[in-house]
Protein backbone atom coordinates (compact mmCIF):
# COMPACT_ATOMS: atom_id res chain seq x y z
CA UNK A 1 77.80 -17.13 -164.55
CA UNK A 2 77.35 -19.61 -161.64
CA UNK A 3 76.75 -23.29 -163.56
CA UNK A 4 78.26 -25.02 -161.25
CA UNK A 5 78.72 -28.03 -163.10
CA UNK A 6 77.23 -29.96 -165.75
CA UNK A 7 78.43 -34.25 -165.23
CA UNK A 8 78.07 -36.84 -167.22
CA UNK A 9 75.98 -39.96 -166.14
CA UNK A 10 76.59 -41.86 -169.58
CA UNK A 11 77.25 -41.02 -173.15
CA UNK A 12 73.33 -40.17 -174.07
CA UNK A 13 72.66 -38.92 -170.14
CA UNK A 14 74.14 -35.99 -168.43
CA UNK A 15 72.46 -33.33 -165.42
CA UNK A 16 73.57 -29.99 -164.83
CA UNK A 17 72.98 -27.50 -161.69
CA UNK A 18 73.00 -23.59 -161.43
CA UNK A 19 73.26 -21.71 -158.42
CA UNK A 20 71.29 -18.40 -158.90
CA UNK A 21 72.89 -15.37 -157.91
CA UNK A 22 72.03 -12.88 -161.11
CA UNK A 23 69.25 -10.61 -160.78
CA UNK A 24 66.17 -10.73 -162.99
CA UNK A 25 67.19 -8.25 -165.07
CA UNK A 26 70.82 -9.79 -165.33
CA UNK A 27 69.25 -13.50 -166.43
CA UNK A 28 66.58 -11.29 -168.48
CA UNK A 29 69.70 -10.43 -170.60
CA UNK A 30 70.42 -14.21 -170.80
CA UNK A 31 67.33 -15.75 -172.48
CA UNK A 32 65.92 -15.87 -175.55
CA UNK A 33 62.30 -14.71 -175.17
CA UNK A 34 61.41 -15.61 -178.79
CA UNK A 35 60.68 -19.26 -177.45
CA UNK A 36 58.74 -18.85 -174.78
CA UNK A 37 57.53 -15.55 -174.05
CA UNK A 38 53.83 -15.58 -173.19
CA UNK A 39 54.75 -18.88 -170.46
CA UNK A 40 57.34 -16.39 -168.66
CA UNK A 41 54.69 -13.34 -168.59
CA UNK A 42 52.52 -15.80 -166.58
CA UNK A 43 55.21 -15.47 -163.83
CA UNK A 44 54.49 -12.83 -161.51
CA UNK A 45 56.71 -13.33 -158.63
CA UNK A 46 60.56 -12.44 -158.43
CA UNK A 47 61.78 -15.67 -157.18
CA UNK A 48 60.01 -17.41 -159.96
CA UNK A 49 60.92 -15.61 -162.20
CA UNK A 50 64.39 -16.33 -161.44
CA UNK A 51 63.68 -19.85 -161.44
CA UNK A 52 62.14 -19.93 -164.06
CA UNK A 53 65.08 -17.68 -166.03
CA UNK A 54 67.53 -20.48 -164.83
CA UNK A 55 66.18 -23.17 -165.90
CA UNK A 56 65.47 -22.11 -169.59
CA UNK A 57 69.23 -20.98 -168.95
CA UNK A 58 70.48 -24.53 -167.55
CA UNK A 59 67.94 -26.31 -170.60
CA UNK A 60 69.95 -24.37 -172.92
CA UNK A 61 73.27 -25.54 -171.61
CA UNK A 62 72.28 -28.92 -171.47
CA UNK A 63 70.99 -28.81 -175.29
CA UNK A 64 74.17 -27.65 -176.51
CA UNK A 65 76.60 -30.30 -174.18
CA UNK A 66 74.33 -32.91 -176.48
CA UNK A 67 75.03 -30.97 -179.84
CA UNK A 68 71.75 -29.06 -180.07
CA UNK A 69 69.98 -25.76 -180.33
CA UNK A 70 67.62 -25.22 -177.50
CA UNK A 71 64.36 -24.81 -179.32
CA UNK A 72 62.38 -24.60 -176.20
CA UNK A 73 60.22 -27.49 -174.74
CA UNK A 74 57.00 -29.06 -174.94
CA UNK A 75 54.92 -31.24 -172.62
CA UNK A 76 52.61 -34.22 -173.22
CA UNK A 77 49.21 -34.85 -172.15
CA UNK A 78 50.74 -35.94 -168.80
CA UNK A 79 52.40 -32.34 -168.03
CA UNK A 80 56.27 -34.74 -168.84
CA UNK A 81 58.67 -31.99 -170.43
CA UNK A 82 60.94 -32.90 -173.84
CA UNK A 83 63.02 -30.57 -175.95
CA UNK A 84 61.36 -29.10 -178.33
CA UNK A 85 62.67 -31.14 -181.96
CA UNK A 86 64.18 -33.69 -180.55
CA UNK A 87 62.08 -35.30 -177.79
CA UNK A 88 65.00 -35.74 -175.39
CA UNK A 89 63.42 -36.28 -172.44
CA UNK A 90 64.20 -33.93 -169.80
CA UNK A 91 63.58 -33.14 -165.68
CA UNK A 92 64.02 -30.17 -164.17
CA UNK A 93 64.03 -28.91 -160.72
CA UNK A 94 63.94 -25.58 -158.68
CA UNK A 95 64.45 -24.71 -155.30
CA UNK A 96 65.04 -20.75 -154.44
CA UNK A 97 68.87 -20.83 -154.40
CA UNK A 98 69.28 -24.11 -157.01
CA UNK A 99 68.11 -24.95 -160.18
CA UNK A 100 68.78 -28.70 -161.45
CA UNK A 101 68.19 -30.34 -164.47
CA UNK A 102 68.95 -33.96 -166.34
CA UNK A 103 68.47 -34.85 -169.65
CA UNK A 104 68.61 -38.23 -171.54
CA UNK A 105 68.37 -38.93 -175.07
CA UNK A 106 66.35 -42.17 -174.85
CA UNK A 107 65.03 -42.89 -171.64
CA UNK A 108 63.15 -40.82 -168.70
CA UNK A 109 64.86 -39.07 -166.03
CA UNK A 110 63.88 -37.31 -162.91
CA UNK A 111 65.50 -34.85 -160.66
CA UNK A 112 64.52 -33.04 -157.29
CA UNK A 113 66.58 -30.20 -155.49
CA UNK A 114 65.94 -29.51 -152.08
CA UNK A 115 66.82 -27.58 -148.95
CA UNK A 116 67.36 -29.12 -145.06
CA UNK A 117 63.87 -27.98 -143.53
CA UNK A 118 62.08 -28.63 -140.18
CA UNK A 119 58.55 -28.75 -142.04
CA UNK A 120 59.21 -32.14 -143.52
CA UNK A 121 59.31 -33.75 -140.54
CA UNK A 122 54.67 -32.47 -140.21
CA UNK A 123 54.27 -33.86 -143.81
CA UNK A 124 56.49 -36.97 -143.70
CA UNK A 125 53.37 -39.02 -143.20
CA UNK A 126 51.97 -38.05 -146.51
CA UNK A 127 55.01 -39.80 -148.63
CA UNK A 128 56.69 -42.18 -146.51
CA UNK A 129 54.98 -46.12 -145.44
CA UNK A 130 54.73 -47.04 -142.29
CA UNK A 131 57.93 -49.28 -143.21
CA UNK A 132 59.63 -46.61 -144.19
CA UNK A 133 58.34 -44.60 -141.23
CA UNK A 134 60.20 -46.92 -138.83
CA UNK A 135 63.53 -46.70 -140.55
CA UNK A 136 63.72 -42.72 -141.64
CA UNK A 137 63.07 -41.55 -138.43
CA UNK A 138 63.12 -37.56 -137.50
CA UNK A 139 66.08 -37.05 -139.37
CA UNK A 140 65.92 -34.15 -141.44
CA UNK A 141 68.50 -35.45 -143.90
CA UNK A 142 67.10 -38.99 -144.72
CA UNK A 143 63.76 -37.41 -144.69
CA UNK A 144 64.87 -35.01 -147.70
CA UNK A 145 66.87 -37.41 -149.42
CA UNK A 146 63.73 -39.81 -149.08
CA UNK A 147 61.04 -36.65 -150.78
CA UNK A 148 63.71 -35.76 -153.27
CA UNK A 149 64.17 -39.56 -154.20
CA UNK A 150 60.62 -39.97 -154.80
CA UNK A 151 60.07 -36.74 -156.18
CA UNK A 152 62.83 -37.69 -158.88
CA UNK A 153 60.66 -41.25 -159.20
CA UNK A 154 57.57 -39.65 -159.82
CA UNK A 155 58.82 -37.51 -162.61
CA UNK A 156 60.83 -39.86 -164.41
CA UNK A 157 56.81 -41.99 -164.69
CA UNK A 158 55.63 -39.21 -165.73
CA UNK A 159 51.52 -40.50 -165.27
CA UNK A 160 49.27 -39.28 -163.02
CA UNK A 161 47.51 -41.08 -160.06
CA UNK A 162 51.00 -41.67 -158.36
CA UNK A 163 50.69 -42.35 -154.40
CA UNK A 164 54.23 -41.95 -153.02
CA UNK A 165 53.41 -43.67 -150.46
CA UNK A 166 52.08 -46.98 -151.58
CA UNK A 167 53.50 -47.01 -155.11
CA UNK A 168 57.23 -45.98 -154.31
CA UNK A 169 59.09 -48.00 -152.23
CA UNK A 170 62.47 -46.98 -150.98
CA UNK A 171 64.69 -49.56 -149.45
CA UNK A 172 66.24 -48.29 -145.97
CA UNK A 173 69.83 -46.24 -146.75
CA UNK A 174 71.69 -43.59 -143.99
CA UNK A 175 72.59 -40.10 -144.26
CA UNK A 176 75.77 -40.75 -146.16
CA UNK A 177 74.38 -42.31 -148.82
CA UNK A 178 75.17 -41.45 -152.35
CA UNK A 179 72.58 -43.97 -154.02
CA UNK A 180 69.14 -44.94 -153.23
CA UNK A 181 67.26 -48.63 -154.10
CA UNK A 182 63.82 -48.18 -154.85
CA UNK A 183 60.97 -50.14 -156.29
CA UNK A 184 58.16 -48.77 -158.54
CA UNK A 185 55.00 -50.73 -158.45
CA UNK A 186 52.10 -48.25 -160.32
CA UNK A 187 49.82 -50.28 -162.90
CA UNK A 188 51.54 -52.09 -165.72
CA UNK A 189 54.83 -50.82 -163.80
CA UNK A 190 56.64 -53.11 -161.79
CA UNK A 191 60.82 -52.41 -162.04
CA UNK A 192 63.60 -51.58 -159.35
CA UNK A 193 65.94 -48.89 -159.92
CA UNK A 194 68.68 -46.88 -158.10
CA UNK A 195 69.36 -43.08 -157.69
CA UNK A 196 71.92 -40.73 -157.08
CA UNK A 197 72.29 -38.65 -154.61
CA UNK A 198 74.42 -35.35 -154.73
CA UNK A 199 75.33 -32.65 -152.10
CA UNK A 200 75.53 -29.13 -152.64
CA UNK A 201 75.97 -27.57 -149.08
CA UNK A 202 72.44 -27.40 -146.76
CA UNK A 203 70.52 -28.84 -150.83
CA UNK A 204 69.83 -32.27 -151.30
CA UNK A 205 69.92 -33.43 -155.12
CA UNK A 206 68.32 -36.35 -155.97
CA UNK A 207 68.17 -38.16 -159.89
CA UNK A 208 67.17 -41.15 -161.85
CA UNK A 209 67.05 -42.05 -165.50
């Protein structure tokens, strides 16, 4: 099966990625519909479907590295995902050839997956300041590692009403970068924090906890 890794971040945090090469019928096989059966029916299209099949795979690899039996998940009023029976708070990502996922026993995480695309560079107005704007440039690689970084931010909140532009502020970093300063300023929520950055060929993976 391709996991291609599961690492460590600390003793109660580790993240995990899949590379999906099985068929639907192959990661069929795989999962235990018990759990979640009438959620999966809702997913019409193939490549979904294969997401979605990976990441209740990559969940289920993740619960057992901590010690427990993947009992599915649930979400709160917010749409933020937790294992079912044991409210380890999870992120997961998919993006057609990757599936990511994090998981922390006490505190919330976030994750993004992405692939090097032109398009970013028409939407880059619609996350980025005009500070950060200046600094990013057109490069397609900053540019990804700046949506995935603040992707990863706005799942680890977890609360609607984000604006990534305005209330997540990254500080300026190059292509090479394996970590990321930002600066979360939403409401009652004022704290500065650092991600990771992974890569995994043409994908940029992005996570915070």
């Amino acid at each position: 099966m391709p996991l291609l890794k599961i690492q460590d971040v600390e003793s109660n945090c580790a993240w995990a990625v899949w590379r999906i090469q099985e068929t639907v019928v192959e990661l069929e096989a795989l999962v235990d519909f018990t759990l979640e059966t009438d959620e999966y029916l809702q997913v019409s299209n193939e490549v979904k479907r294969k997401e979605w099949l990976a990441g209740k795979l990559l969940l289920k690899k993740l619960s057992s590295h901590f010690g427990l039996d993947y009992k599915g998940i649930f979400k709160d009023a917010n749409g933020k995902p937790f294992l079912n029976e044991s409210k380890v708070h999870i992120s997961v990502s998919h993006s057609n050839e990757y599936v990511a996922c994090i998981a922390h026993k006490d505190h919330c995480v976030g994750i993004d997956v992405e692939p090097l695309k032109s398009k970013i560079l028409k939407i880059k107005q619609k996350f980025l300041s005009e500070e950060e704007l200046a600094w990013a440039g057109n490069s397609l690689e900053i540019l990804t590692m700046a949506w995935c970084a603040k992707e990863s931010l706005y799942k680890m909140i977890g609360l609607k009403g984000v604006i990534f532009g305005k209330d997540l502020k990254l500080k300026p970093f190059v292509k090479e970068a394996n970590t990321i300063s930002a600066e979360i300023v939403f409401g009652s929520i004022k704290a500065s924090t650092s991600l990771r950055v992974e890569k995994l060929g043409d994908y940029t993976l992005v996570y915070c906890y």
